[in-house]
PDB file of N, CA and C in Angstrom:
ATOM      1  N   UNK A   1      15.521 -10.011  28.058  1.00  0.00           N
ATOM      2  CA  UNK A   1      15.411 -10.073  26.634  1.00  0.00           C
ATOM      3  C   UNK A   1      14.441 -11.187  26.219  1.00  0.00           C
ATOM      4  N   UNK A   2      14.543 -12.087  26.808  1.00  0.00           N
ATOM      5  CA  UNK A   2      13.606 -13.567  26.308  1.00  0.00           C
ATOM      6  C   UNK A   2      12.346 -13.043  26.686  1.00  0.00           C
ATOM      7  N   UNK A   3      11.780 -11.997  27.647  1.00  0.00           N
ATOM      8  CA  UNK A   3      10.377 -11.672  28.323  1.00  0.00           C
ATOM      9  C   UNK A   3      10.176 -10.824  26.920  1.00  0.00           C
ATOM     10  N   UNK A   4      10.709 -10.020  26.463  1.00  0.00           N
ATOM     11  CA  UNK A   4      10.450  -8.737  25.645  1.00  0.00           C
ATOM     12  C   UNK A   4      10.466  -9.812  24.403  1.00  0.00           C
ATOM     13  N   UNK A   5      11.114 -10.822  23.553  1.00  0.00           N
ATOM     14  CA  UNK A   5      10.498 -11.710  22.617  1.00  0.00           C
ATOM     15  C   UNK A   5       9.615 -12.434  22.779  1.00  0.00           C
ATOM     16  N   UNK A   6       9.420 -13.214  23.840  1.00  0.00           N
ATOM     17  CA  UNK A   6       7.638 -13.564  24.349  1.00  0.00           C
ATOM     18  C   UNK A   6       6.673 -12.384  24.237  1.00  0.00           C
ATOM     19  N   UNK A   7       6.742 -11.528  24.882  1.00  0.00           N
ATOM     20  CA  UNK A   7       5.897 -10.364  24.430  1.00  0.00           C
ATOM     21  C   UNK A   7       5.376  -9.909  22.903  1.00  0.00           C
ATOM     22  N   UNK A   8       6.893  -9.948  22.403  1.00  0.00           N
ATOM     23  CA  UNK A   8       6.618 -10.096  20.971  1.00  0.00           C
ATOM     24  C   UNK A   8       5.930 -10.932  20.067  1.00  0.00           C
ATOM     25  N   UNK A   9       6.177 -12.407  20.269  1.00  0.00           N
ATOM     26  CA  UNK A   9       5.722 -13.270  20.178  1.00  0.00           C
ATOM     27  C   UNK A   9       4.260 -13.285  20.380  1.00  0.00           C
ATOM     28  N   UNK A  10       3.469 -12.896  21.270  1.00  0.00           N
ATOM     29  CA  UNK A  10       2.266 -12.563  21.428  1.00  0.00           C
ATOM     30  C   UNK A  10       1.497 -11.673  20.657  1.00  0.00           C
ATOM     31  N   UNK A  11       2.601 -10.826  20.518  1.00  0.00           N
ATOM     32  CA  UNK A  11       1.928  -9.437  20.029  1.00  0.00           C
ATOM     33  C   UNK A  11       1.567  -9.463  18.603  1.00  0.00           C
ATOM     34  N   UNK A  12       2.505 -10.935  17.670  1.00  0.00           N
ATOM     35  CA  UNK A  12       2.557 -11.241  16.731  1.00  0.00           C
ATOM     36  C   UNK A  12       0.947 -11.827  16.364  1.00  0.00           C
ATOM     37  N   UNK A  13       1.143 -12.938  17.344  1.00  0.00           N
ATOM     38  CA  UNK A  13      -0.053 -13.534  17.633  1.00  0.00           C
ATOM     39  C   UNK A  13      -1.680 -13.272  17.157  1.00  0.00           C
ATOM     40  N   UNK A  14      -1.472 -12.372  18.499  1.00  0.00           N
ATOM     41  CA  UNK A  14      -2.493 -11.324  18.899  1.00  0.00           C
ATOM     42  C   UNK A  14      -2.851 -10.381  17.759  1.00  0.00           C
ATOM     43  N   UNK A  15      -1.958  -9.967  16.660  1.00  0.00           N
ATOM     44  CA  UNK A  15      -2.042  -9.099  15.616  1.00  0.00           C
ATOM     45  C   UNK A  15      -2.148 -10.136  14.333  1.00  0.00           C
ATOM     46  N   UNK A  16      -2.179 -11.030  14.232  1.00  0.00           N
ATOM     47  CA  UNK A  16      -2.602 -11.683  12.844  1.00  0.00           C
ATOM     48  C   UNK A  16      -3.450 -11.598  11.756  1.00  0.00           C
ATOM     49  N   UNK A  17      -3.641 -11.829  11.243  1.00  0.00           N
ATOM     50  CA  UNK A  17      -4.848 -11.349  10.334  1.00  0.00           C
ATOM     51  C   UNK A  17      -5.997 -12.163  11.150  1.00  0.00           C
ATOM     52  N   UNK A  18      -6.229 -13.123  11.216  1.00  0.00           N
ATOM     53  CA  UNK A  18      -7.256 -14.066  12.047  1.00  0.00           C
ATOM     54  C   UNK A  18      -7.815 -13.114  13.479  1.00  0.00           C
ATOM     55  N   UNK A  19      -6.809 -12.858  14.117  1.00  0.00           N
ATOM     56  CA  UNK A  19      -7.139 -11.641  15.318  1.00  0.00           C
ATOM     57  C   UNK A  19      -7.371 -10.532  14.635  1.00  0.00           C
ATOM     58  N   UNK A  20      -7.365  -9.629  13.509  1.00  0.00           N
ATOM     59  CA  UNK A  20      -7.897  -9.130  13.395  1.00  0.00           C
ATOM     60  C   UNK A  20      -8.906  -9.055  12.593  1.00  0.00           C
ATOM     61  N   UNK A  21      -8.884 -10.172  12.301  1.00  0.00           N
ATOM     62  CA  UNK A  21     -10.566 -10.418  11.596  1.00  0.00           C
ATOM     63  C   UNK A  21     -11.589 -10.636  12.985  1.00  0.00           C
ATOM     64  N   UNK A  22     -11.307 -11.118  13.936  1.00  0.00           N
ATOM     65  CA  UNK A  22     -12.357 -11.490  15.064  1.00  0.00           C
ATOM     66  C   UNK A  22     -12.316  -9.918  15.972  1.00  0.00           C
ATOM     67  N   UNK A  23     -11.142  -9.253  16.028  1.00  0.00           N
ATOM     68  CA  UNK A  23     -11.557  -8.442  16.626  1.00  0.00           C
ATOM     69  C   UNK A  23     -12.935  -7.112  15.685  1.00  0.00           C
ATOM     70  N   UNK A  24     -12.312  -7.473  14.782  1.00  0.00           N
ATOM     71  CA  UNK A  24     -13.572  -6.268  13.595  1.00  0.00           C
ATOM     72  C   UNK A  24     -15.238  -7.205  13.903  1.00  0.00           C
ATOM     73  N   UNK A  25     -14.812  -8.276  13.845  1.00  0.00           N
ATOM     74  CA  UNK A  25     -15.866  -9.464  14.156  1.00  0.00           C
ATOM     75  C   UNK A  25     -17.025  -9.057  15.467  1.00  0.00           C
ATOM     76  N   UNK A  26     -16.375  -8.414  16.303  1.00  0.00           N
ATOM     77  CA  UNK A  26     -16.267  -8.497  17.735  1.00  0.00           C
ATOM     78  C   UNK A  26     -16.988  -6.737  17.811  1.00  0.00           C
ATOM     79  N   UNK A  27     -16.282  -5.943  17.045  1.00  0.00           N
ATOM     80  CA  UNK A  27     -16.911  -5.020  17.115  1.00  0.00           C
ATOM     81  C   UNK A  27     -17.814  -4.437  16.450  1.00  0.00           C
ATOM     82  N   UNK A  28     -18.378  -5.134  15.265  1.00  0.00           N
ATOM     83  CA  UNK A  28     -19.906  -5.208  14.737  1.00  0.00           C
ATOM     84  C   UNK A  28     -20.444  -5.835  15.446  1.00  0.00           C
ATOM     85  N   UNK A  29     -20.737  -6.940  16.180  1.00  0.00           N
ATOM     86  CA  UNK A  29     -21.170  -7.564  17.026  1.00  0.00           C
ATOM     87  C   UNK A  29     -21.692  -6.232  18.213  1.00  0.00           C
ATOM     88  N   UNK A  30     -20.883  -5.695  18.577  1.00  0.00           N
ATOM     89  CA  UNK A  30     -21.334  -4.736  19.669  1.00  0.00           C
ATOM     90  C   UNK A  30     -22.111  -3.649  19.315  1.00  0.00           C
ATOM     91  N   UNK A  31     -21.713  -3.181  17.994  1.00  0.00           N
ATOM     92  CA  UNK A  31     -22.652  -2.169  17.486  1.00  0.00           C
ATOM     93  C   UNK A  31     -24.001  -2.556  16.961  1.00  0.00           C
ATOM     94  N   UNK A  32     -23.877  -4.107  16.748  1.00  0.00           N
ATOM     95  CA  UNK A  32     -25.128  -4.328  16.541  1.00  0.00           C
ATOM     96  C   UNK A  32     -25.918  -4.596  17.675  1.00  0.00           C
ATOM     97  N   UNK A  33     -25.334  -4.925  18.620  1.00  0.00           N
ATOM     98  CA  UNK A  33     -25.940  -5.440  20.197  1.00  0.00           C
ATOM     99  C   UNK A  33     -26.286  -3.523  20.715  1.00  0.00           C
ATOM    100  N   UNK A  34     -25.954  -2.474  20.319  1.00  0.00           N
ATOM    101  CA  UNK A  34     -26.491  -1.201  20.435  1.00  0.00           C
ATOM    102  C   UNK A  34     -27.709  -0.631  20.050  1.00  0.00           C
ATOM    103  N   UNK A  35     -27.436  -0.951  18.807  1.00  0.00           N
ATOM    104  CA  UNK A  35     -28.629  -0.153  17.845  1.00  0.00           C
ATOM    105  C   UNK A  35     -29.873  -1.824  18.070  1.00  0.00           C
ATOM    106  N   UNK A  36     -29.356  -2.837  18.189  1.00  0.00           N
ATOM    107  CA  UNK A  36     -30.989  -3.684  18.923  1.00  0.00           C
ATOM    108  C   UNK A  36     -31.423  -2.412  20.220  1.00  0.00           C
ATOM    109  N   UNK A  37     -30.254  -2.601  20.694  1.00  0.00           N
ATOM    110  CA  UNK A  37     -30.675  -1.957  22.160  1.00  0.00           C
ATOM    111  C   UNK A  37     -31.414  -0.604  21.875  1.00  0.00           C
ATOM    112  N   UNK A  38     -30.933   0.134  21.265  1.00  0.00           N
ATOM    113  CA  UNK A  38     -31.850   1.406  20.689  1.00  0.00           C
ATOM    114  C   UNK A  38     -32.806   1.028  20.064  1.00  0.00           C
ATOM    115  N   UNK A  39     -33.071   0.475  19.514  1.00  0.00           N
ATOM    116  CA  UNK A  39     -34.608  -0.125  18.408  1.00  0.00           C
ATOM    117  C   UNK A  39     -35.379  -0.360  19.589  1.00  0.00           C
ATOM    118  N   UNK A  40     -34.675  -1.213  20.883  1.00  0.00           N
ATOM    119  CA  UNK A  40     -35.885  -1.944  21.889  1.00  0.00           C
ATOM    120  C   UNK A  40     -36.377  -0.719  22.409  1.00  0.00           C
ATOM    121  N   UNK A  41     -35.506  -0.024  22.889  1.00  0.00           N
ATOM    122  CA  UNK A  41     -36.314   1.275  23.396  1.00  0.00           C
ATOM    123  C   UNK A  41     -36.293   1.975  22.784  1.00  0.00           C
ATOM    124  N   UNK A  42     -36.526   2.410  21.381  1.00  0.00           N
ATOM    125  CA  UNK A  42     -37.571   2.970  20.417  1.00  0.00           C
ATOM    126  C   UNK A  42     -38.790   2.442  20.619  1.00  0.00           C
ATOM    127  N   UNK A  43     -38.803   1.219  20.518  1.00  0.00           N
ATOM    128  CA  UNK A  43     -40.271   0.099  20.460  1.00  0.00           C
ATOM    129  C   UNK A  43     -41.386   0.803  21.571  1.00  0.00           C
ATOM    130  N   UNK A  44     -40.620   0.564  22.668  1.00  0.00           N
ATOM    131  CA  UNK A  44     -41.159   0.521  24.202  1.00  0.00           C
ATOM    132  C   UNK A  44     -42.140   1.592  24.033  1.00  0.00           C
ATOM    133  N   UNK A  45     -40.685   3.005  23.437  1.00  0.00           N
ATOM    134  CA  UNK A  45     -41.666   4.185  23.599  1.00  0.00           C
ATOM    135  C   UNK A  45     -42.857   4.240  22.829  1.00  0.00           C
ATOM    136  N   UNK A  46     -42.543   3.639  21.746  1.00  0.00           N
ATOM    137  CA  UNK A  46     -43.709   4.040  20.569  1.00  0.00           C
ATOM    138  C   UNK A  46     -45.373   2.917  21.907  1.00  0.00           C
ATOM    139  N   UNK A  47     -45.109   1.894  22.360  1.00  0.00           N
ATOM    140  CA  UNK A  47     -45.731   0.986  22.870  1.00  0.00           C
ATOM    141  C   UNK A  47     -46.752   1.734  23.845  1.00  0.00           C
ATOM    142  N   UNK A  48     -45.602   2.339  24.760  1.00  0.00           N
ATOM    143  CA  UNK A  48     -46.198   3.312  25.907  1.00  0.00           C
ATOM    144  C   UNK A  48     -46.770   4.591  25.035  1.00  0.00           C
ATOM    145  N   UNK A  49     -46.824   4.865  24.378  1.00  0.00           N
ATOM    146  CA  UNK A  49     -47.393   6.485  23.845  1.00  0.00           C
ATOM    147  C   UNK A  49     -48.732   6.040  23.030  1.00  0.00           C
ATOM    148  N   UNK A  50     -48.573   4.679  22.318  1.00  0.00           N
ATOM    149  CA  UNK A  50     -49.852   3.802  22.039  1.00  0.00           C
ATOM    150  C   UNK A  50     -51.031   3.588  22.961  1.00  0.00           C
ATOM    151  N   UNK A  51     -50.281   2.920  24.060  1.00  0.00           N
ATOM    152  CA  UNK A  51     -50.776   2.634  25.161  1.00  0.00           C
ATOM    153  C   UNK A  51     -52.036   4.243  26.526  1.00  0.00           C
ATOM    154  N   UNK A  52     -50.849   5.093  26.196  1.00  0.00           N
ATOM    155  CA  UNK A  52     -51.316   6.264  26.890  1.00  0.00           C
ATOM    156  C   UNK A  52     -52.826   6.861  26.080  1.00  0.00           C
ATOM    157  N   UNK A  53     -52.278   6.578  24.492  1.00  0.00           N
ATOM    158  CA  UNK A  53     -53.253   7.595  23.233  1.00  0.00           C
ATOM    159  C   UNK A  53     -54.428   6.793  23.427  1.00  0.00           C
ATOM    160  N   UNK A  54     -54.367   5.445  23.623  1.00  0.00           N
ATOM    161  CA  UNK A  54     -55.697   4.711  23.924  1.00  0.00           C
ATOM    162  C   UNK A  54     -56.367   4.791  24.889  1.00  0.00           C
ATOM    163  N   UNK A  55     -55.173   4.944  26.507  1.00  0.00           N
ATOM    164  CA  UNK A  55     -56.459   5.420  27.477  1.00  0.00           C
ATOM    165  C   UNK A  55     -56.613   6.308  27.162  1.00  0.00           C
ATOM    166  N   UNK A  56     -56.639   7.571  26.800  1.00  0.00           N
ATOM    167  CA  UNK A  56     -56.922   8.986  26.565  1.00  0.00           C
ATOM    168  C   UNK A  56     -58.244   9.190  25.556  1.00  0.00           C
ATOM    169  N   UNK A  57     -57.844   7.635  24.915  1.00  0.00           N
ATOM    170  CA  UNK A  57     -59.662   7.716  23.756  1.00  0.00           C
ATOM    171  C   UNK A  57     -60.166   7.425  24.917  1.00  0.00           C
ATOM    172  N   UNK A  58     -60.179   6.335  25.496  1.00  0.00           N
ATOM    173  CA  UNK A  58     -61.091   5.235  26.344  1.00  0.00           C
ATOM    174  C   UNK A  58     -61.818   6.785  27.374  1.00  0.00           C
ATOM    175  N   UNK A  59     -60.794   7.115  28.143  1.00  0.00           N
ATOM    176  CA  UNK A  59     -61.608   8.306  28.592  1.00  0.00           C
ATOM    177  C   UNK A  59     -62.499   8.939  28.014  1.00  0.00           C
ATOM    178  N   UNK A  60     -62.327   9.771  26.893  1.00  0.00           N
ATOM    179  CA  UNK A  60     -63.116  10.521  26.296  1.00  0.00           C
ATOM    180  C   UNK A  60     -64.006   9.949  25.956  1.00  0.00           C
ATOM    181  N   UNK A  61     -64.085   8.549  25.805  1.00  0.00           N
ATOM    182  CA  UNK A  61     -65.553   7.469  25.044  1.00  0.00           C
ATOM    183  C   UNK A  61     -66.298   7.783  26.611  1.00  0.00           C
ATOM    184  N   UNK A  62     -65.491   7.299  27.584  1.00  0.00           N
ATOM    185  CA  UNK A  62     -66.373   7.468  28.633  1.00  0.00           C
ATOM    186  C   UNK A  62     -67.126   8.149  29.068  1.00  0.00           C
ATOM    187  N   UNK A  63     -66.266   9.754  29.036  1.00  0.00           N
ATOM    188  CA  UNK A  63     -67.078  11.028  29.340  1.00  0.00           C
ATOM    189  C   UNK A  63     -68.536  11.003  28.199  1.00  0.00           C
ATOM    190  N   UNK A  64     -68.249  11.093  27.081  1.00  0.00           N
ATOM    191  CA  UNK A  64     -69.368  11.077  26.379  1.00  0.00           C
ATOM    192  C   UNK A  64     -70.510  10.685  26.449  1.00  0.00           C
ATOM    193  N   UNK A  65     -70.168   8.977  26.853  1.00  0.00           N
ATOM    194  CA  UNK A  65     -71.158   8.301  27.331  1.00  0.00           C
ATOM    195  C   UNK A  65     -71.847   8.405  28.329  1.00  0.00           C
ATOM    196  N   UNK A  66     -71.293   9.428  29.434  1.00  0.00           N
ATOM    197  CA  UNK A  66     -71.927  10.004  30.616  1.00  0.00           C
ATOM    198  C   UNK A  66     -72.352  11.781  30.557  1.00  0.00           C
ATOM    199  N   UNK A  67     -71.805  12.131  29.437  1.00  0.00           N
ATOM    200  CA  UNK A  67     -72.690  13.061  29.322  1.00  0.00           C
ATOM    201  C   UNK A  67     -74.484  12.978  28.747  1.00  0.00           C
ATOM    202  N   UNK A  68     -74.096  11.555  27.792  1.00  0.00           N
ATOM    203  CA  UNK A  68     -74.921  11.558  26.863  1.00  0.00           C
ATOM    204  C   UNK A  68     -76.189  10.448  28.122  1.00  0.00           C
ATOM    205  N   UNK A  69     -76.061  10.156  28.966  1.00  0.00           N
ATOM    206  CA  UNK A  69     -76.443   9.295  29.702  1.00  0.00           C
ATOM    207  C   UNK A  69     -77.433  10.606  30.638  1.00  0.00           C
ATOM    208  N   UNK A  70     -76.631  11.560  31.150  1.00  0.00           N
ATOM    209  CA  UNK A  70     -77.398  12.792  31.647  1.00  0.00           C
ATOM    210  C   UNK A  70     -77.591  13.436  31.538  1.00  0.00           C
ATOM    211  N   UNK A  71     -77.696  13.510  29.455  1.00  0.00           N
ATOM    212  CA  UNK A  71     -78.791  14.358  29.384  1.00  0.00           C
ATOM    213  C   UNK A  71     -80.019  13.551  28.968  1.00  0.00           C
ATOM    214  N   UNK A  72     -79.947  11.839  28.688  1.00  0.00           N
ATOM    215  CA  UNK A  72     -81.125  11.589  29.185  1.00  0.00           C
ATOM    216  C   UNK A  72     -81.436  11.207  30.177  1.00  0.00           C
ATOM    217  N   UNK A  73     -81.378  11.463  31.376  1.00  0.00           N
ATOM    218  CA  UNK A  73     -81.700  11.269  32.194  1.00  0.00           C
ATOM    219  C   UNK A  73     -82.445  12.671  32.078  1.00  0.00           C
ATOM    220  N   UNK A  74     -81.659  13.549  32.091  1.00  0.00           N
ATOM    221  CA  UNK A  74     -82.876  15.016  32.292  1.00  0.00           C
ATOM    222  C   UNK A  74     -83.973  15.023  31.997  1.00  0.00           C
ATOM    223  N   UNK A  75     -83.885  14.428  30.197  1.00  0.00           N
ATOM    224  CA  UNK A  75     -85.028  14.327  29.530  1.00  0.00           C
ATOM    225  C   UNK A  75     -86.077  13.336  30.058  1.00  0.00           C
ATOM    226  N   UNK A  76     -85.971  12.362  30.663  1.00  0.00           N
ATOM    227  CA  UNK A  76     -86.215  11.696  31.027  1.00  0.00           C
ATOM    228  C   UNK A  76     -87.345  12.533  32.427  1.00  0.00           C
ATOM    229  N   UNK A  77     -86.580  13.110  33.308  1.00  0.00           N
ATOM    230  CA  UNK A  77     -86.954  13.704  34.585  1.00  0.00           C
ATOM    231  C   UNK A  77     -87.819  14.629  33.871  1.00  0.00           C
ATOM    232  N   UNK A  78     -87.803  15.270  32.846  1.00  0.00           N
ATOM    233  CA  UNK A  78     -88.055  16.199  32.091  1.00  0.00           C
ATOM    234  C   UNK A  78     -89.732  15.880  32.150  1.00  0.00           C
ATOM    235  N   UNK A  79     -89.893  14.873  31.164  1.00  0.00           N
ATOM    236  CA  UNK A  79     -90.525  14.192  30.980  1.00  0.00           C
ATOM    237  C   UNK A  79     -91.987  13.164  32.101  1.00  0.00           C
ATOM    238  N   UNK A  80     -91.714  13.122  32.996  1.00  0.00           N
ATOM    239  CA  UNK A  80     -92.146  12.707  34.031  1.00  0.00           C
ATOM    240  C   UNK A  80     -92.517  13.665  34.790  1.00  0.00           C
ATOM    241  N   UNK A  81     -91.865  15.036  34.841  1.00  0.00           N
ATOM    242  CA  UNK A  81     -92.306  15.962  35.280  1.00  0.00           C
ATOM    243  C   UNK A  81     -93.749  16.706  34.584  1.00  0.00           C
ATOM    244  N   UNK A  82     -94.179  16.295  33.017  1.00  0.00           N
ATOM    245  CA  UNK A  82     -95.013  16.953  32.089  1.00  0.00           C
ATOM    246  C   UNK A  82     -95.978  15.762  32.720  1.00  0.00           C
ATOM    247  N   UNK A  83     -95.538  14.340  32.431  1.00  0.00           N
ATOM    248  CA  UNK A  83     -96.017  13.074  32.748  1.00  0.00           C
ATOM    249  C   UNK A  83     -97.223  13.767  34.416  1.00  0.00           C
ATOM    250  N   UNK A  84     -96.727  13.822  34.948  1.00  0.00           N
ATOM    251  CA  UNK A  84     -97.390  14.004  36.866  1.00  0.00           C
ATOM    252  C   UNK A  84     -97.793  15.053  36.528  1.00  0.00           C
ATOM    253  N   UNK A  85     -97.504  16.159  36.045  1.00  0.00           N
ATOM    254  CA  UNK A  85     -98.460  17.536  35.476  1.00  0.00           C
ATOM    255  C   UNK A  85     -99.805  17.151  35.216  1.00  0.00           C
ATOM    256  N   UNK A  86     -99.560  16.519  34.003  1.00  0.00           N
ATOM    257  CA  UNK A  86    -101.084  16.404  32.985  1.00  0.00           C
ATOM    258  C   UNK A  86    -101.622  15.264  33.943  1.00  0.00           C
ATOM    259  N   UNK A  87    -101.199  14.428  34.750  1.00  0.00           N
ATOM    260  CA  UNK A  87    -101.892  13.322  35.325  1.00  0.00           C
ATOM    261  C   UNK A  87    -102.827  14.389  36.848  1.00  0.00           C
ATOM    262  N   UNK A  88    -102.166  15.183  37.296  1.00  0.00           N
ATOM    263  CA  UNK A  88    -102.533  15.968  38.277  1.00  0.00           C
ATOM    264  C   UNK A  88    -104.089  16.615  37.680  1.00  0.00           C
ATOM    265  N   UNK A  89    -103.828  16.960  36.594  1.00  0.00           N
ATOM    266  CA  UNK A  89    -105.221  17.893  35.524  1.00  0.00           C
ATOM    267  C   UNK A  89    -106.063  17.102  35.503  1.00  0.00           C
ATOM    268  N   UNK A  90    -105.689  15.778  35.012  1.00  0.00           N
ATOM    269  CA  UNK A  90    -106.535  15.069  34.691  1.00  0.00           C
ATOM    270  C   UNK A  90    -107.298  14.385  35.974  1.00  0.00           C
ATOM    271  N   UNK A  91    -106.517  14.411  37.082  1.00  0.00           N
ATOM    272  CA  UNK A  91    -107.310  13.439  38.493  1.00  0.00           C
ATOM    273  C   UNK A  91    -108.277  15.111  39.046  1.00  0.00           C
ATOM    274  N   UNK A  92    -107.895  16.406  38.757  1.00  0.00           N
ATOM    275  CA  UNK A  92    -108.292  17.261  39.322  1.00  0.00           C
ATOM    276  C   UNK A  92    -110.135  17.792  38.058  1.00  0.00           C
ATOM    277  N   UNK A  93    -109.711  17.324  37.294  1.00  0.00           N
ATOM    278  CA  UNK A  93    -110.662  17.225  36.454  1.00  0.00           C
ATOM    279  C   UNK A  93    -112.206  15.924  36.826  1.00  0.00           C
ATOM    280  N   UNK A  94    -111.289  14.813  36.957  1.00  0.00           N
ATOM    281  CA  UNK A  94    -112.022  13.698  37.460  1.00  0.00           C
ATOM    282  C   UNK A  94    -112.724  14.206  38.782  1.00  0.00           C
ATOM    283  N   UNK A  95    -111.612  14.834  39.726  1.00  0.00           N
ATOM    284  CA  UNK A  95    -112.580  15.267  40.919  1.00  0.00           C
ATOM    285  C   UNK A  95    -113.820  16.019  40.474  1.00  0.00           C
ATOM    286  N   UNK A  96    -113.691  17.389  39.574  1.00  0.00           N
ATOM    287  CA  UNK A  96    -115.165  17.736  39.750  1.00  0.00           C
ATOM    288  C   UNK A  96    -115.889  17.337  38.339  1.00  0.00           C
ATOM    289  N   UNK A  97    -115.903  16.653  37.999  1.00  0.00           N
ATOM    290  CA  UNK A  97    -116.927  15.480  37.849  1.00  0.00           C
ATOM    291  C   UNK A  97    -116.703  15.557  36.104  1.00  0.00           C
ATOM    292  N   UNK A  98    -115.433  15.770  35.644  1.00  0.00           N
ATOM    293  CA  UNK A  98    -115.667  16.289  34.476  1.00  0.00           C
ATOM    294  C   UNK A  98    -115.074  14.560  33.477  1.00  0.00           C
ATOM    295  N   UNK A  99    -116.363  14.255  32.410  1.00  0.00           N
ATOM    296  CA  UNK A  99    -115.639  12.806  31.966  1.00  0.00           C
ATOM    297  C   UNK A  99    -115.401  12.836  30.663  1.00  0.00           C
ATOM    298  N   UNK A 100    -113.668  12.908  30.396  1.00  0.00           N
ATOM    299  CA  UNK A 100    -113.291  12.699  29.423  1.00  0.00           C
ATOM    300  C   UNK A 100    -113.170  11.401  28.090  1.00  0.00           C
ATOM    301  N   UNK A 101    -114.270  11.532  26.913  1.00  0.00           N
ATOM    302  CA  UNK A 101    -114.105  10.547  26.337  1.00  0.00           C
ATOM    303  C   UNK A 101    -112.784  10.295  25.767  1.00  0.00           C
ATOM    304  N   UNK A 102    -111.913   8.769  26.214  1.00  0.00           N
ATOM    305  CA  UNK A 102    -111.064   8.647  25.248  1.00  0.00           C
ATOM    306  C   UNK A 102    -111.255   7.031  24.756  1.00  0.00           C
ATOM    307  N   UNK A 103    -110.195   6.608  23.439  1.00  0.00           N
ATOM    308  CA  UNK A 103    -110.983   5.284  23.287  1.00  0.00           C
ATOM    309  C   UNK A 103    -110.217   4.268  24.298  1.00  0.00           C
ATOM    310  N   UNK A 104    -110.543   3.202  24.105  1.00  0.00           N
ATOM    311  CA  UNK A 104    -110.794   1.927  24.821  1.00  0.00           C
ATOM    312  C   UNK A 104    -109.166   1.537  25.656  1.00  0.00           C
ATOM    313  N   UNK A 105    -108.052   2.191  24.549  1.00  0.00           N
ATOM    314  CA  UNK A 105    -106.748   1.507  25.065  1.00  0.00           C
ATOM    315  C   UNK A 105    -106.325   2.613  25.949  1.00  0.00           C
ATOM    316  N   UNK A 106    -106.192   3.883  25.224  1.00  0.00           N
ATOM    317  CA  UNK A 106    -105.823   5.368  25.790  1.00  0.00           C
ATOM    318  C   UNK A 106    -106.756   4.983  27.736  1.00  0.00           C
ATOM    319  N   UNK A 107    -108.260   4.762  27.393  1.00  0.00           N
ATOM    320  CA  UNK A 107    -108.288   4.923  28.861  1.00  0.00           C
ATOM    321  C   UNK A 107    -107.997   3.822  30.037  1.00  0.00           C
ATOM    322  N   UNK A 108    -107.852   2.287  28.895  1.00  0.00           N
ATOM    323  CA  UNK A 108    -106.688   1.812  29.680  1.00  0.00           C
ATOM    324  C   UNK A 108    -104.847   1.770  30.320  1.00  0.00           C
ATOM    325  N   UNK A 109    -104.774   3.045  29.558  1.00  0.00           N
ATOM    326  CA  UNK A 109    -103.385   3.184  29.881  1.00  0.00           C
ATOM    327  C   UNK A 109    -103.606   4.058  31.300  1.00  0.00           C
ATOM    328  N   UNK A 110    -104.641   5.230  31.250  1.00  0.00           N
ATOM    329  CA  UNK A 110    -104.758   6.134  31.737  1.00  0.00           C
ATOM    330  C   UNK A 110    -105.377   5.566  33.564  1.00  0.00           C
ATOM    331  N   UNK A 111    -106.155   4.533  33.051  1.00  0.00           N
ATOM    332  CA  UNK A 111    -106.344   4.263  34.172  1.00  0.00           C
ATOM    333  C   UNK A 111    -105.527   3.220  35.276  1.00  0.00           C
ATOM    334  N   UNK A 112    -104.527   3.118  34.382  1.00  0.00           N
ATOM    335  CA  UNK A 112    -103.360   2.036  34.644  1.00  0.00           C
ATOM    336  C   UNK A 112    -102.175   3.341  35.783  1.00  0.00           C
ATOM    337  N   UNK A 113    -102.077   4.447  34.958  1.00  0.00           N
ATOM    338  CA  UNK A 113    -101.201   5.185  35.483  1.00  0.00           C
ATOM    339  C   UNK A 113    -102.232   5.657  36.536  1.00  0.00           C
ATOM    340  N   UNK A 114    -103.636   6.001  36.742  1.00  0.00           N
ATOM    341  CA  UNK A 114    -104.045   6.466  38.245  1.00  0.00           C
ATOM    342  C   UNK A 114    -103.706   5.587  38.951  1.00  0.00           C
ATOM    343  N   UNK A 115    -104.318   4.071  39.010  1.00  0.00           N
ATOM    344  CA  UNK A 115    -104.050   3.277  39.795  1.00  0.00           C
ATOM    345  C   UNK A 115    -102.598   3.094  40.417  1.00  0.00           C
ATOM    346  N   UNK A 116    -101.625   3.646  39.589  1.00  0.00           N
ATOM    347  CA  UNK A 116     -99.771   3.311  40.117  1.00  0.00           C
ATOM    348  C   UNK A 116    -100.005   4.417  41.294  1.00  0.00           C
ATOM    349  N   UNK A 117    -100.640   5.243  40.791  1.00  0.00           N
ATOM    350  CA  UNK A 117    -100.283   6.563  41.867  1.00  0.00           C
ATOM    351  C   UNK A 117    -101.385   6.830  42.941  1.00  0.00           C
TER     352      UNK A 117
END
């Protein structure tokens, strides 16, 4: 009988208004220690899907820049190819004896590019 009024005694305790103000205390506390916990990994994801959407530009800047890189380069090859054409005419011209007037800078350029080659 004295164990079962100690018990009681506790239970009194334990049930007070004060205990049950800390236990309500206790369990906002946890629900708020949840929904942080859900917000953090809300965050994360939004972080990582940020993170992914940017390499995914960064790529595409890249590709661009290497498309746009070879097609000048083509133009380029393009170009050099017309370049050694007309220079071919013109040294095959020079061979049989044919002399083109041009002025003073033009046939210093011109004679700048025989001499490279």
């Amino acid at each position: 009988m004295a164990k079962l009024l100690e018990e009681l005694r506790e239970a009194k305790e334990n049930h007070s208004p004060e205990m049950r103000h800390f236990l309500a205390l206790e369990r906002k506390i946890q629900k708020m220690e949840f929904k942080y916990a859900q917000r953090e990994q809300e965050f994360q994801q939004l972080i990582q899907q940020a993170r992914h959407n940017a390499d995914a530009e960064q790529i595409q800047e890249i590709e661009k820049w290497k498309k746009l890189a070879q097609f000048k380069n083509h133009e380029l090859e393009n170009f050099r190819t017309e370049l050694d054409s007309i220079l071919d005419v013109l040294r095959e011209l020079q061979r049989q004896g044919v002399v083109i007037p041009a002025p003073s800078s033009t046939r210093q350029t011109i004679s700048m590019f025989t001499r490279q080659l």
